[in-house]
N, C-alpha and C. Protein backbone atom coordinates (compact mmCIF):
# COMPACT_ATOMS: atom_id res chain seq x y z
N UNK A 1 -12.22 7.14 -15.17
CA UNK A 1 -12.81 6.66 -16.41
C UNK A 1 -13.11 5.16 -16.35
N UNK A 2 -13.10 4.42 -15.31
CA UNK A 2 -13.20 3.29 -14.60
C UNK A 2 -12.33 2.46 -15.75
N UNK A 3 -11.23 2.58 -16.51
CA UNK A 3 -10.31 1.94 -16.81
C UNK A 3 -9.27 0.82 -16.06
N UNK A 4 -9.45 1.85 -14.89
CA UNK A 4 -8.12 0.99 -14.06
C UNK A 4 -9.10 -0.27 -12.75
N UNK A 5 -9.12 -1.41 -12.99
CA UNK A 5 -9.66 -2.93 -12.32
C UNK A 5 -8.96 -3.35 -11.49
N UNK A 6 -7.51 -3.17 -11.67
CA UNK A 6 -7.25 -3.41 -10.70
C UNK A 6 -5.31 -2.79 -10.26
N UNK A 7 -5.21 -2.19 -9.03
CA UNK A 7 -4.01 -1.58 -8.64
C UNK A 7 -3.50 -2.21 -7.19
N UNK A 8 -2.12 -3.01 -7.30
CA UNK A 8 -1.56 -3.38 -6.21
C UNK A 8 0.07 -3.03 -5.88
N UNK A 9 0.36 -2.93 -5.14
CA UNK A 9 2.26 -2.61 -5.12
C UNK A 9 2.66 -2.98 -3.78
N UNK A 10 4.15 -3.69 -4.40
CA UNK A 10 4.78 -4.12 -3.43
C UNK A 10 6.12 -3.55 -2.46
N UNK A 11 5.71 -3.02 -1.39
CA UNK A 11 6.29 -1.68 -0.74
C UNK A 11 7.71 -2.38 0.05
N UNK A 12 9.13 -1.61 -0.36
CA UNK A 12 10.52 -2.52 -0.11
C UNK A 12 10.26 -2.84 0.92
N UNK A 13 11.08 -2.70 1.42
CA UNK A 13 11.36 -3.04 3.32
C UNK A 13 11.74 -1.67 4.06
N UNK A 14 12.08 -0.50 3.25
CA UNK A 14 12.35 0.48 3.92
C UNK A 14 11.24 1.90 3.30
N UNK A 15 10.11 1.31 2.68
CA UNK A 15 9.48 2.63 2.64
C UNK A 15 8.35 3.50 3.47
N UNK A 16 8.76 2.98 4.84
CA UNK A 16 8.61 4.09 5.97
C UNK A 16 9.49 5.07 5.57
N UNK A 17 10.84 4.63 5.55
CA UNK A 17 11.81 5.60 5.39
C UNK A 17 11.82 6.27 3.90
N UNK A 18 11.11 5.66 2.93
CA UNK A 18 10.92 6.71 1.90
C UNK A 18 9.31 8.19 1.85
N UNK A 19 8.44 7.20 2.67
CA UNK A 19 7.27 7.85 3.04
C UNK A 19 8.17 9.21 3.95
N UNK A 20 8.58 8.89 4.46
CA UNK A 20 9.43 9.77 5.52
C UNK A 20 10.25 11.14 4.87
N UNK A 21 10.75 10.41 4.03
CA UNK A 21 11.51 11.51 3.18
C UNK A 21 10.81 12.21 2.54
N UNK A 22 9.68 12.03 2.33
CA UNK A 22 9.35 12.55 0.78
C UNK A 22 9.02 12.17 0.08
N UNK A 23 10.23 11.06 -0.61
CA UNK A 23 10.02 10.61 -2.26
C UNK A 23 9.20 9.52 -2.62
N UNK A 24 8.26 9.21 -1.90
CA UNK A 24 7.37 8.22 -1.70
C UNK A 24 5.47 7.63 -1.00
N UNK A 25 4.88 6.94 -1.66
CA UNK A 25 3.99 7.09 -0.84
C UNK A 25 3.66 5.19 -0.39
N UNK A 26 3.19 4.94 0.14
CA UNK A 26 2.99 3.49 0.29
C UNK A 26 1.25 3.16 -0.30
N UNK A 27 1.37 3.13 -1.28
CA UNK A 27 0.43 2.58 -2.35
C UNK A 27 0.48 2.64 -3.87
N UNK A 28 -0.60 2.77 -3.93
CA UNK A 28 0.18 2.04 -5.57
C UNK A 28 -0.15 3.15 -6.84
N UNK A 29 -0.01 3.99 -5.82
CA UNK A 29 -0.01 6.01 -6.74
C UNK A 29 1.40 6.27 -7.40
N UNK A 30 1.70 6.37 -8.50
CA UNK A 30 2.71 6.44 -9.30
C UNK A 30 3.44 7.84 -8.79
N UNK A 31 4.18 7.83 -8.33
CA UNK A 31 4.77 9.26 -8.10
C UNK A 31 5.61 10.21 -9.02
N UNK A 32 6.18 9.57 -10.12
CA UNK A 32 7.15 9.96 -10.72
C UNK A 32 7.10 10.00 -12.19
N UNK A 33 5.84 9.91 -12.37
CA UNK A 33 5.08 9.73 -13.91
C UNK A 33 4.73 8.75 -15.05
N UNK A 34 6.24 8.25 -14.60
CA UNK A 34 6.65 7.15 -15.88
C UNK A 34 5.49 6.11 -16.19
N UNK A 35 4.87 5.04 -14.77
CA UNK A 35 3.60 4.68 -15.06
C UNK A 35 2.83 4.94 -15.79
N UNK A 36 2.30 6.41 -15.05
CA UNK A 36 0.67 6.85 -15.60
C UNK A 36 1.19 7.09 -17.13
N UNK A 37 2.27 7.40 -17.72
CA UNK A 37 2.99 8.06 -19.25
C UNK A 37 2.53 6.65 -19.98
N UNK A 38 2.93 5.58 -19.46
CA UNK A 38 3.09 4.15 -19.96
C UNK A 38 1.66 3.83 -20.12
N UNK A 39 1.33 4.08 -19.31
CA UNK A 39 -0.51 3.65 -19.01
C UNK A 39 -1.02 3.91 -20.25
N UNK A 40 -1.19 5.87 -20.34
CA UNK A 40 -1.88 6.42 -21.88
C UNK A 40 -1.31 5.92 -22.38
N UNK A 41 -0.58 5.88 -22.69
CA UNK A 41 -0.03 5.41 -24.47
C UNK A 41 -0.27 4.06 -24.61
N UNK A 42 -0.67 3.68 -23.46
CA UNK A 42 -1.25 1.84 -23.82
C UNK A 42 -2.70 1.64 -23.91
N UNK A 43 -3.22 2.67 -23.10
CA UNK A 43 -4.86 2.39 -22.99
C UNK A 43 -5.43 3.46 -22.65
N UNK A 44 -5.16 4.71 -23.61
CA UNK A 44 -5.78 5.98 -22.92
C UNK A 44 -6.82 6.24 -24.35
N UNK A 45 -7.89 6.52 -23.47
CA UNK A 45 -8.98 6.97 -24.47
C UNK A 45 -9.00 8.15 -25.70
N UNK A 46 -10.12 7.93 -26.46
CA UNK A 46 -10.10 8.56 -27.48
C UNK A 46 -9.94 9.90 -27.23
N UNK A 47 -9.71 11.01 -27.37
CA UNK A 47 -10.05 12.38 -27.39
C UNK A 47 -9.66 13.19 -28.45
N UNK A 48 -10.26 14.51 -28.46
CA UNK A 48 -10.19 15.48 -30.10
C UNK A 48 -9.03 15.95 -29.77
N UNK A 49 -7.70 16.26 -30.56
CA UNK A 49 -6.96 17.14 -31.17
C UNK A 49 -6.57 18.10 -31.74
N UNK A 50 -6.47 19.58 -31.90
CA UNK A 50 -6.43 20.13 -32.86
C UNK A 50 -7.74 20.08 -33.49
N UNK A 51 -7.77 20.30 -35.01
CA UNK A 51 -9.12 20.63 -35.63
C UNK A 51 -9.41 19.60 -36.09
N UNK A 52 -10.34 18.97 -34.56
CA UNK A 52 -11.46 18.09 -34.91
C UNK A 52 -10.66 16.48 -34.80
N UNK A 53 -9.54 16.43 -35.20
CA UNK A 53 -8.59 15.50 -35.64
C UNK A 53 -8.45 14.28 -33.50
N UNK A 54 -8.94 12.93 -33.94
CA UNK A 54 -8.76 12.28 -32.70
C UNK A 54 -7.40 11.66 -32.54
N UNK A 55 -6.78 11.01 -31.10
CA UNK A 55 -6.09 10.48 -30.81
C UNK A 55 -6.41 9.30 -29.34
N UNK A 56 -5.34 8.56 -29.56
CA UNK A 56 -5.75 7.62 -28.39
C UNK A 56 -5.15 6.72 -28.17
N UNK A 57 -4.44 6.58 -27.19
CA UNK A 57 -3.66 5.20 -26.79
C UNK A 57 -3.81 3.91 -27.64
N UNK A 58 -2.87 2.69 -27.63
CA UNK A 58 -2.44 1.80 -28.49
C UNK A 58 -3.67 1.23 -29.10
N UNK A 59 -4.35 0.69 -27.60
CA UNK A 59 -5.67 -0.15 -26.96
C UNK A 59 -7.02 1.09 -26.46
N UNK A 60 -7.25 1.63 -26.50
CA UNK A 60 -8.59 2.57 -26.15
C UNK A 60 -9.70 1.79 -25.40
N UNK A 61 -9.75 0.61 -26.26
CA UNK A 61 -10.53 -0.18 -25.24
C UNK A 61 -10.49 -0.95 -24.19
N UNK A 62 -8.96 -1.13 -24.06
CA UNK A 62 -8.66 -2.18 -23.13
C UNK A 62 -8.99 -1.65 -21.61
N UNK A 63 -8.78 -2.72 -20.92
CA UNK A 63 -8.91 -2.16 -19.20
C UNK A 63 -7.09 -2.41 -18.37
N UNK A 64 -7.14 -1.65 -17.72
CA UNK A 64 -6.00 -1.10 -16.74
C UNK A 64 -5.91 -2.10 -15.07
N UNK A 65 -4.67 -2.77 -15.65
CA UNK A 65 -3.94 -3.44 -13.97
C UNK A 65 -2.70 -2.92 -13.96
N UNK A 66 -2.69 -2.21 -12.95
CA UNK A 66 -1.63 -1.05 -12.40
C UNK A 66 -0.58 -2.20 -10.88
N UNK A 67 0.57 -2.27 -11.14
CA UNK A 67 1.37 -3.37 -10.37
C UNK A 67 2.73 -2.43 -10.24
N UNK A 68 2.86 -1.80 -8.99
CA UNK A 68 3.98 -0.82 -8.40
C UNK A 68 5.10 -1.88 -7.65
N UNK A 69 6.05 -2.03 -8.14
CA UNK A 69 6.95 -2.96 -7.83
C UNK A 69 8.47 -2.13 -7.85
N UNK A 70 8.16 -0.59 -8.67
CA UNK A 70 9.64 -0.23 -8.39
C UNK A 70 9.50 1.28 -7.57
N UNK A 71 10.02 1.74 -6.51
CA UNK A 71 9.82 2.94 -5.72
C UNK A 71 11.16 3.46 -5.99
N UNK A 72 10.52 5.16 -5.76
CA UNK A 72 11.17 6.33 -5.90
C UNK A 72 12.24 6.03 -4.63
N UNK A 73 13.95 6.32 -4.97
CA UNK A 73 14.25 6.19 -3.61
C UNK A 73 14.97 7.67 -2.87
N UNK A 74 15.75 7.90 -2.19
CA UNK A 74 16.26 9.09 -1.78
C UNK A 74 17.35 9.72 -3.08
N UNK A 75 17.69 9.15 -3.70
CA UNK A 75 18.70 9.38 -4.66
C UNK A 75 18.07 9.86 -6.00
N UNK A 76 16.71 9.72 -5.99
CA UNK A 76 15.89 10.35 -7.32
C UNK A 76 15.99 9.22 -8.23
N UNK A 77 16.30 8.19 -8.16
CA UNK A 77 16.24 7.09 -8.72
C UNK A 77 14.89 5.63 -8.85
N UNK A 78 14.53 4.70 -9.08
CA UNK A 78 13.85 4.17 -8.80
C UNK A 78 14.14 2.36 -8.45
N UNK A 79 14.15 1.83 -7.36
CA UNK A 79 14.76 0.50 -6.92
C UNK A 79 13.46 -0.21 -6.54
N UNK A 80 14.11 -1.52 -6.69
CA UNK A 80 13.06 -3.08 -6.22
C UNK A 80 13.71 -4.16 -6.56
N UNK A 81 13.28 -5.09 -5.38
CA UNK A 81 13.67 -6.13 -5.82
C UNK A 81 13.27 -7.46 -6.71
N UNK A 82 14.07 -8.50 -7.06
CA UNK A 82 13.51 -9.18 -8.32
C UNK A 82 12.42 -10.19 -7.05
N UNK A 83 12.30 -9.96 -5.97
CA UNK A 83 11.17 -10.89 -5.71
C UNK A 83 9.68 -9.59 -5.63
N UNK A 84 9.92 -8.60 -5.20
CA UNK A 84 8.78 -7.72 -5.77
C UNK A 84 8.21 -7.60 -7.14
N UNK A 85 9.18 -7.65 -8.14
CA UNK A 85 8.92 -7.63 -9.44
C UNK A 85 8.36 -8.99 -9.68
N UNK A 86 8.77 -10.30 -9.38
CA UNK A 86 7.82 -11.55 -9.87
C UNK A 86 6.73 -11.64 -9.09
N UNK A 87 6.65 -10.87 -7.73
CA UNK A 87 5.33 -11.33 -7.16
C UNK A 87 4.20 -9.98 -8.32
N UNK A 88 4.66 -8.93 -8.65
CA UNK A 88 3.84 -8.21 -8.82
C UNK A 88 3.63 -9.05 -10.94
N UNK A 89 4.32 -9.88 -11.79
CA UNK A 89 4.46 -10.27 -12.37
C UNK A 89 3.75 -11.17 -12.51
N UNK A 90 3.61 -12.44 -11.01
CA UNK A 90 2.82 -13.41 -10.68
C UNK A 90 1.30 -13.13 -10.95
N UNK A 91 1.03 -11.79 -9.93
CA UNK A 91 -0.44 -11.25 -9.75
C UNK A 91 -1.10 -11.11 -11.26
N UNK A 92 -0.30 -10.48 -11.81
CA UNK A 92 -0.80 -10.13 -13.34
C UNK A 92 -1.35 -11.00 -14.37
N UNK A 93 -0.60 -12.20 -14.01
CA UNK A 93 -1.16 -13.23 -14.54
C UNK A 93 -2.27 -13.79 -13.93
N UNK A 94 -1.85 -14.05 -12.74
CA UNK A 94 -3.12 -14.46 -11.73
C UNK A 94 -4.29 -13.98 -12.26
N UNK A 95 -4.39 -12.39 -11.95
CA UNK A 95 -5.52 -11.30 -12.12
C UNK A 95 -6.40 -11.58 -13.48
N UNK A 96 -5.98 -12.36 -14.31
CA UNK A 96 -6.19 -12.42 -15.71
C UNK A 96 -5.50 -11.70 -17.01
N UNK A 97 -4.42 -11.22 -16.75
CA UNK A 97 -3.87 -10.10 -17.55
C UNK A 97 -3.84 -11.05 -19.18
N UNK A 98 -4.11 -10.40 -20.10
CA UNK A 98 -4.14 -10.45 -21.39
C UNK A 98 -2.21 -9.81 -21.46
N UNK A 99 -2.54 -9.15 -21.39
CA UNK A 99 -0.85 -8.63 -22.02
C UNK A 99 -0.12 -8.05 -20.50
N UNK A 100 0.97 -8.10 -20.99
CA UNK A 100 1.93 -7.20 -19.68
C UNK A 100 2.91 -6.75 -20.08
N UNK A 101 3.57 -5.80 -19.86
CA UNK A 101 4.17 -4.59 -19.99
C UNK A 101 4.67 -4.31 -18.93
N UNK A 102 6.11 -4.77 -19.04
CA UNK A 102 7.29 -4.01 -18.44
C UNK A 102 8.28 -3.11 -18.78
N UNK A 103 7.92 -2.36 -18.19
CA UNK A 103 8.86 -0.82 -18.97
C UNK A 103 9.89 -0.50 -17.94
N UNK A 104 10.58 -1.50 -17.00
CA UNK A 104 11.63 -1.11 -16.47
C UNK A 104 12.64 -2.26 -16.84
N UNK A 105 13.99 -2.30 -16.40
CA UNK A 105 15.01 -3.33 -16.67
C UNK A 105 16.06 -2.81 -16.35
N UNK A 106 17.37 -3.52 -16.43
CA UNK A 106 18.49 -3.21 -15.93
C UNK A 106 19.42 -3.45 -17.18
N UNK A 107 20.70 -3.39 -16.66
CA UNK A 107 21.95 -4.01 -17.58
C UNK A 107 21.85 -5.48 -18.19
N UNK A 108 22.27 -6.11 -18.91
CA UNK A 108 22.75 -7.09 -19.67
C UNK A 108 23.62 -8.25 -18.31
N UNK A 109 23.03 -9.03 -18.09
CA UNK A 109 24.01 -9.89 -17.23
C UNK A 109 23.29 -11.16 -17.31
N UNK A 110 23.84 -12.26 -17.43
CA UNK A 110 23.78 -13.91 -17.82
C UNK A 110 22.65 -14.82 -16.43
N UNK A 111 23.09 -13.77 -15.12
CA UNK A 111 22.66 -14.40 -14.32
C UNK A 111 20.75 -13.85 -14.28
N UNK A 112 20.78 -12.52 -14.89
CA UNK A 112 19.46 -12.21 -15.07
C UNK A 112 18.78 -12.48 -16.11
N UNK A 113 19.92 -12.91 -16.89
CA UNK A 113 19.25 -13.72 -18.60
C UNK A 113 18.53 -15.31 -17.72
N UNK A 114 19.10 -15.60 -16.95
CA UNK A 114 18.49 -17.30 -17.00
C UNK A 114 17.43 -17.45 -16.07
N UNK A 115 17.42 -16.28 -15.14
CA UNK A 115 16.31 -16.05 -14.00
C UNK A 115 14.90 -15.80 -14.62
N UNK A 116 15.08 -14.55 -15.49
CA UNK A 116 14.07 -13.88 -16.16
C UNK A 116 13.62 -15.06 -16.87
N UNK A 117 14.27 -15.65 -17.97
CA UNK A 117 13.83 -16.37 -19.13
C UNK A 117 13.31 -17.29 -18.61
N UNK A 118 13.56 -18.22 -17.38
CA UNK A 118 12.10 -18.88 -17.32
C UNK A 118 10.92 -18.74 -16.39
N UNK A 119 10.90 -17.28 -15.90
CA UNK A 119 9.90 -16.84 -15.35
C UNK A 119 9.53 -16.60 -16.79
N UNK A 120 9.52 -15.80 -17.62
CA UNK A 120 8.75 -15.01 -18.91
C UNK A 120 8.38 -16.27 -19.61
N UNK A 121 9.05 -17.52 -19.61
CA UNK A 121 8.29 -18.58 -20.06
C UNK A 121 7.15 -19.51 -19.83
N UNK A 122 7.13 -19.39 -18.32
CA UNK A 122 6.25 -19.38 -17.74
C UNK A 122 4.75 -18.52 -17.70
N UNK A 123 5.13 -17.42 -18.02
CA UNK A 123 3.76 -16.49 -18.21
C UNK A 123 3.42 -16.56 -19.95
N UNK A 124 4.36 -16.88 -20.73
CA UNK A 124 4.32 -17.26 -22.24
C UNK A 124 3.14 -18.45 -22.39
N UNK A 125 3.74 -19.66 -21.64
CA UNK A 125 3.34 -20.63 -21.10
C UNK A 125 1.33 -20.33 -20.94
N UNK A 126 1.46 -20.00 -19.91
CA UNK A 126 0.18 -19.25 -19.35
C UNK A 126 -1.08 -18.41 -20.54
N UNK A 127 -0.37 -18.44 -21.76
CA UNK A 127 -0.99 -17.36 -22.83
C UNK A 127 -1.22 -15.84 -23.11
N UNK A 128 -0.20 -15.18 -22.26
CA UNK A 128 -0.18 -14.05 -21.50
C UNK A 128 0.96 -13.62 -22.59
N UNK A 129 0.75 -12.50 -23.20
CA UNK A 129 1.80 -11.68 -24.31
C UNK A 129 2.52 -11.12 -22.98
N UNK A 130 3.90 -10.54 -24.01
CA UNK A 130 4.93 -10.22 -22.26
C UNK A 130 5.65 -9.43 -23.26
N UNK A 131 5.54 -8.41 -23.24
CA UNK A 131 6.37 -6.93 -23.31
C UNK A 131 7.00 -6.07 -22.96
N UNK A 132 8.43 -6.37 -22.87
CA UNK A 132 9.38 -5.90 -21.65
C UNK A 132 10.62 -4.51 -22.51
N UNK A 133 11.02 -3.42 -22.23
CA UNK A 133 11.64 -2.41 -22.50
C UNK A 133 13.24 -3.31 -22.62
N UNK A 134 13.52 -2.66 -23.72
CA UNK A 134 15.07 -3.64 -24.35
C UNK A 134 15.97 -2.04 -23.37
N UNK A 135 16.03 -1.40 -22.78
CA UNK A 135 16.55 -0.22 -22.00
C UNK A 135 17.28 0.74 -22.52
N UNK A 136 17.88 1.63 -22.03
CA UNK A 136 18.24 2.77 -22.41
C UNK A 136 19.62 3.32 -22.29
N UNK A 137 20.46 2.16 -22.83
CA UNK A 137 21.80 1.83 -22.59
C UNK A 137 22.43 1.87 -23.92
N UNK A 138 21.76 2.05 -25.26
CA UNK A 138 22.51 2.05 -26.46
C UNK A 138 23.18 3.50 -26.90
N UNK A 139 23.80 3.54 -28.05
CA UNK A 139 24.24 2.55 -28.72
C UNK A 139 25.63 1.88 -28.00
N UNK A 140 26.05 1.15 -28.55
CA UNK A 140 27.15 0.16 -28.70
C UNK A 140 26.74 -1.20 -28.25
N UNK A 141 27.68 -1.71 -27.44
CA UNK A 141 28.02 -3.46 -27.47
C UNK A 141 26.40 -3.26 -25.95
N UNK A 142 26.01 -4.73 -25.82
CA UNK A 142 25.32 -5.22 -24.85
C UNK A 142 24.81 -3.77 -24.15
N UNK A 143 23.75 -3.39 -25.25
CA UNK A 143 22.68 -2.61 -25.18
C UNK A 143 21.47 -2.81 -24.71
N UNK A 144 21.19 -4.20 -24.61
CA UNK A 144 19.47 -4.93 -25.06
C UNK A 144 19.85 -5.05 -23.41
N UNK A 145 18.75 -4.55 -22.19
CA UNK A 145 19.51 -4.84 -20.87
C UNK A 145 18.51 -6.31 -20.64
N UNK A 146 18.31 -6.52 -19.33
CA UNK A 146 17.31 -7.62 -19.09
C UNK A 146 16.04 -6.97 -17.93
N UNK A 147 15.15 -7.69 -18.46
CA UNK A 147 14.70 -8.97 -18.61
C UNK A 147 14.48 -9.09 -19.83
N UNK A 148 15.27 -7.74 -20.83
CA UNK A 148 14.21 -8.26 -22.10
C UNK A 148 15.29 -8.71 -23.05
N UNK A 149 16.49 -9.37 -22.21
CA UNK A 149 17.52 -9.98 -22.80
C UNK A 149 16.75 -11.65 -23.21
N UNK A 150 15.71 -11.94 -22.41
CA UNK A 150 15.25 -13.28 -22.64
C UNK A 150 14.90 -13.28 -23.39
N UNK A 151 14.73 -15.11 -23.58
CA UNK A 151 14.14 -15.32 -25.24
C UNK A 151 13.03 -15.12 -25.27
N UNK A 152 12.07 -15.66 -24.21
CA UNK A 152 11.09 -15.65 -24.10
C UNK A 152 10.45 -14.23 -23.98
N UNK A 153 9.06 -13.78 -24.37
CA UNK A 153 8.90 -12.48 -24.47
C UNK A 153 9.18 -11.66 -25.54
N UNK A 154 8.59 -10.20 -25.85
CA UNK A 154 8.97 -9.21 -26.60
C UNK A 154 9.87 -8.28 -26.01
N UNK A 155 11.05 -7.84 -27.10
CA UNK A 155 12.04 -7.07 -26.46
C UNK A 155 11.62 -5.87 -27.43
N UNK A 156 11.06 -4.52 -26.58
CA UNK A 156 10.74 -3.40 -27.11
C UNK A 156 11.54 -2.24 -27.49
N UNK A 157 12.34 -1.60 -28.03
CA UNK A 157 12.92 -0.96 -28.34
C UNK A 157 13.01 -0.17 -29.27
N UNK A 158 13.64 1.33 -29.78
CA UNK A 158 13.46 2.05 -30.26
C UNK A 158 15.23 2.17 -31.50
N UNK A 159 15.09 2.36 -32.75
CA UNK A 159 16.34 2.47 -32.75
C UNK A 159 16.42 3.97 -33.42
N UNK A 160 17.98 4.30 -34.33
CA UNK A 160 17.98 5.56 -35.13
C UNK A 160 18.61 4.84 -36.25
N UNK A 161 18.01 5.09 -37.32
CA UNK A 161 17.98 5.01 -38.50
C UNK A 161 18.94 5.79 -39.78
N UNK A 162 19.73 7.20 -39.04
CA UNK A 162 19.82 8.07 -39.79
C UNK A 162 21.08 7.34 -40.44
N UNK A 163 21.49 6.41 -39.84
CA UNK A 163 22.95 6.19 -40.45
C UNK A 163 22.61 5.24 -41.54
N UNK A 164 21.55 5.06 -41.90
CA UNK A 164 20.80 4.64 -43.69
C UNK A 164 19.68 5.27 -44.10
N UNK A 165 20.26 6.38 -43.78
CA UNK A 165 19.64 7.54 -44.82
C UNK A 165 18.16 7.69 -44.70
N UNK A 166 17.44 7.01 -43.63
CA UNK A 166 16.09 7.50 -43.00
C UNK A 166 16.12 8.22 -42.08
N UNK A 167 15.96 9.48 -41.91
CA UNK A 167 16.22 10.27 -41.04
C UNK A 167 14.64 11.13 -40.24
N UNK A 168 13.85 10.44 -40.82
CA UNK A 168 12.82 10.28 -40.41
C UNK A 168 11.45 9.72 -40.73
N UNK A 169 10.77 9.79 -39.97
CA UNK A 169 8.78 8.91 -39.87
C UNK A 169 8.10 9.61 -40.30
N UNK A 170 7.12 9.01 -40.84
CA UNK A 170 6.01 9.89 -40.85
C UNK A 170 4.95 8.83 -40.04
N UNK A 171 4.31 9.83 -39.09
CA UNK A 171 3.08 9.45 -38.27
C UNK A 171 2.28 10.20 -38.85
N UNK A 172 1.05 9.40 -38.87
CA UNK A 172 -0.01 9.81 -39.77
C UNK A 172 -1.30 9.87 -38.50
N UNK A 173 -2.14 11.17 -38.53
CA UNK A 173 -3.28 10.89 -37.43
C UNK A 173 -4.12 11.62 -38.09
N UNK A 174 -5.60 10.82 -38.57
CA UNK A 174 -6.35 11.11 -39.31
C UNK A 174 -6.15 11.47 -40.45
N UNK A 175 -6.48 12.86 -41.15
CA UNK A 175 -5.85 13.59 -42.19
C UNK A 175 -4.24 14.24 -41.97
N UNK A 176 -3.99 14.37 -41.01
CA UNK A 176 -2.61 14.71 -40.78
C UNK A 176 -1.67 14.46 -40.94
N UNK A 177 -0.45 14.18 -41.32
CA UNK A 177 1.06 13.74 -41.40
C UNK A 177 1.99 14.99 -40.42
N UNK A 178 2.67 14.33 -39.73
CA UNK A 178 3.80 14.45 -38.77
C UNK A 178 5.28 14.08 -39.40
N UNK A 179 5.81 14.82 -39.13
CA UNK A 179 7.60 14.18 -39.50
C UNK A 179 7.76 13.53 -37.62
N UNK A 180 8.29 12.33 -37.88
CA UNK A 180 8.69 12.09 -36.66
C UNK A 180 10.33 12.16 -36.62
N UNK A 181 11.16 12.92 -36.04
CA UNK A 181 12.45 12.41 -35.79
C UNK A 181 13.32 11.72 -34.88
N UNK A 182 14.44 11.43 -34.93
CA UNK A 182 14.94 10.31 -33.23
C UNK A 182 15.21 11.59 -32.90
N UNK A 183 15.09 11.13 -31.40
CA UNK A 183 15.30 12.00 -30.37
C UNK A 183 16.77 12.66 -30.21
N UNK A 184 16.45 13.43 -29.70
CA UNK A 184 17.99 14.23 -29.31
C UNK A 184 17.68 15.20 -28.15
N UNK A 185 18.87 15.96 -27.81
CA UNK A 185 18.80 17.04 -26.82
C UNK A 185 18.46 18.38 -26.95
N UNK A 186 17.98 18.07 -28.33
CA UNK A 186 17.48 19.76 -28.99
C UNK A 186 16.26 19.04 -29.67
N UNK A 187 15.24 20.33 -29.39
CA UNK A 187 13.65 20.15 -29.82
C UNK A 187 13.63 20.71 -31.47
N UNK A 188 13.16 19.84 -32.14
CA UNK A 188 13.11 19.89 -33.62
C UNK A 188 11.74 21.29 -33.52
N UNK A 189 12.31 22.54 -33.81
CA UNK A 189 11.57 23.37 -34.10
C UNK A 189 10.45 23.90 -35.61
N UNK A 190 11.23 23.03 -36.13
CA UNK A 190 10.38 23.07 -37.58
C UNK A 190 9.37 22.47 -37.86
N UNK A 191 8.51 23.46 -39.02
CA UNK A 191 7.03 23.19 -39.26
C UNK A 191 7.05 21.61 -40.16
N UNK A 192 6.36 21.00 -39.47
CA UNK A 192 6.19 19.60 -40.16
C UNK A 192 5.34 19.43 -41.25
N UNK A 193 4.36 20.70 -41.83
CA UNK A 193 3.79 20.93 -42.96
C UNK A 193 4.24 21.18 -44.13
């Protein structure tokens, strides 16, 4: 859909040995979904729904720079290092990026709070919006992991509400209304009409 301008990735030091295995390819083809998932919902075009009813990523119009900095490894997991992640961070800015979007991160730790925060100030700096995943470590204490523990930047995150008595959204698309609920391990089977 000539969305995507530009795609680069930075391959560890051992992904012969992931090409090798399997769980990997050496370019900058998303193997494991999460990307291309991140992608639509940021910049995926319009299309019909149901009856007649459209939908479409955040941005519809925007254009696509695709930056592979974290690989699938033998463990079903996904690893990189923090100099892959700033060079592929660097490029983005370089490239001209309007916004950036990081949807990976780690734990909460002081030494990645002070690293991150003035790289992300630096691309702040630059005029570049910076949107980084607060991770998937809640609830309780030192939830928010990093990089999007920095000040600098947006820390994205999702919370649940039910424990003040909102127990759910309504998403609205076109004429439609949706109940949205927080997630759980069981699929909300009921008619949202």
């Amino acid at each position: 859909n000539k969305k995507l301008i530009v795609a680069r990735y930075y391959p560890p030091s051992d992904i012969a040995q992931r090409v090798a295995d399997g769980v990997e390819v050496a370019s900058p083809q998303d193997i494991d979904g999460h990307g291309t998932h991140v992608a639509g919902t940021a910049v995926g075009n319009w299309f019909f729904y149901g009856a007649g009813e459209q939908l479409s990523g955040v941005a519809p119009g925007a254009y696509l720079m695709a930056y592979k900095a974290l690989f699938t490894d033998s463990e079903g997991g996904s690893s990189g290092s923090d100099s892959m992640l700033i060079s592929a961070l660097e490029d983005a800015v370089n490239d001209g990026a309007d916004v950036i979007n990081n949807s990976w991160g780690g734990g909460a730790s002081l030494g990645a709070y002070r690293f991150y925060n003035e790289v992300f100030s630096q691309i702040e700096a630059a005029g570049v919006v910076l949107a980084t995943s607060a991770g998937n470590s809640g609830p309780g204490s030192s939830t928010v992991g990093c990089p999007a523990c920095a000040e600098s930047g947006l820390a994205v995150a999702s919370s649940n509400t039910q424990a003040q008595n909102y127990p759910a959204s309504i998403v609205s698309m076109g004429n439609l209304e949706f109940v949205a609920l927080p997630g759980s391990s069981s699929p909300d089977t009921g008619d949202p009409e």
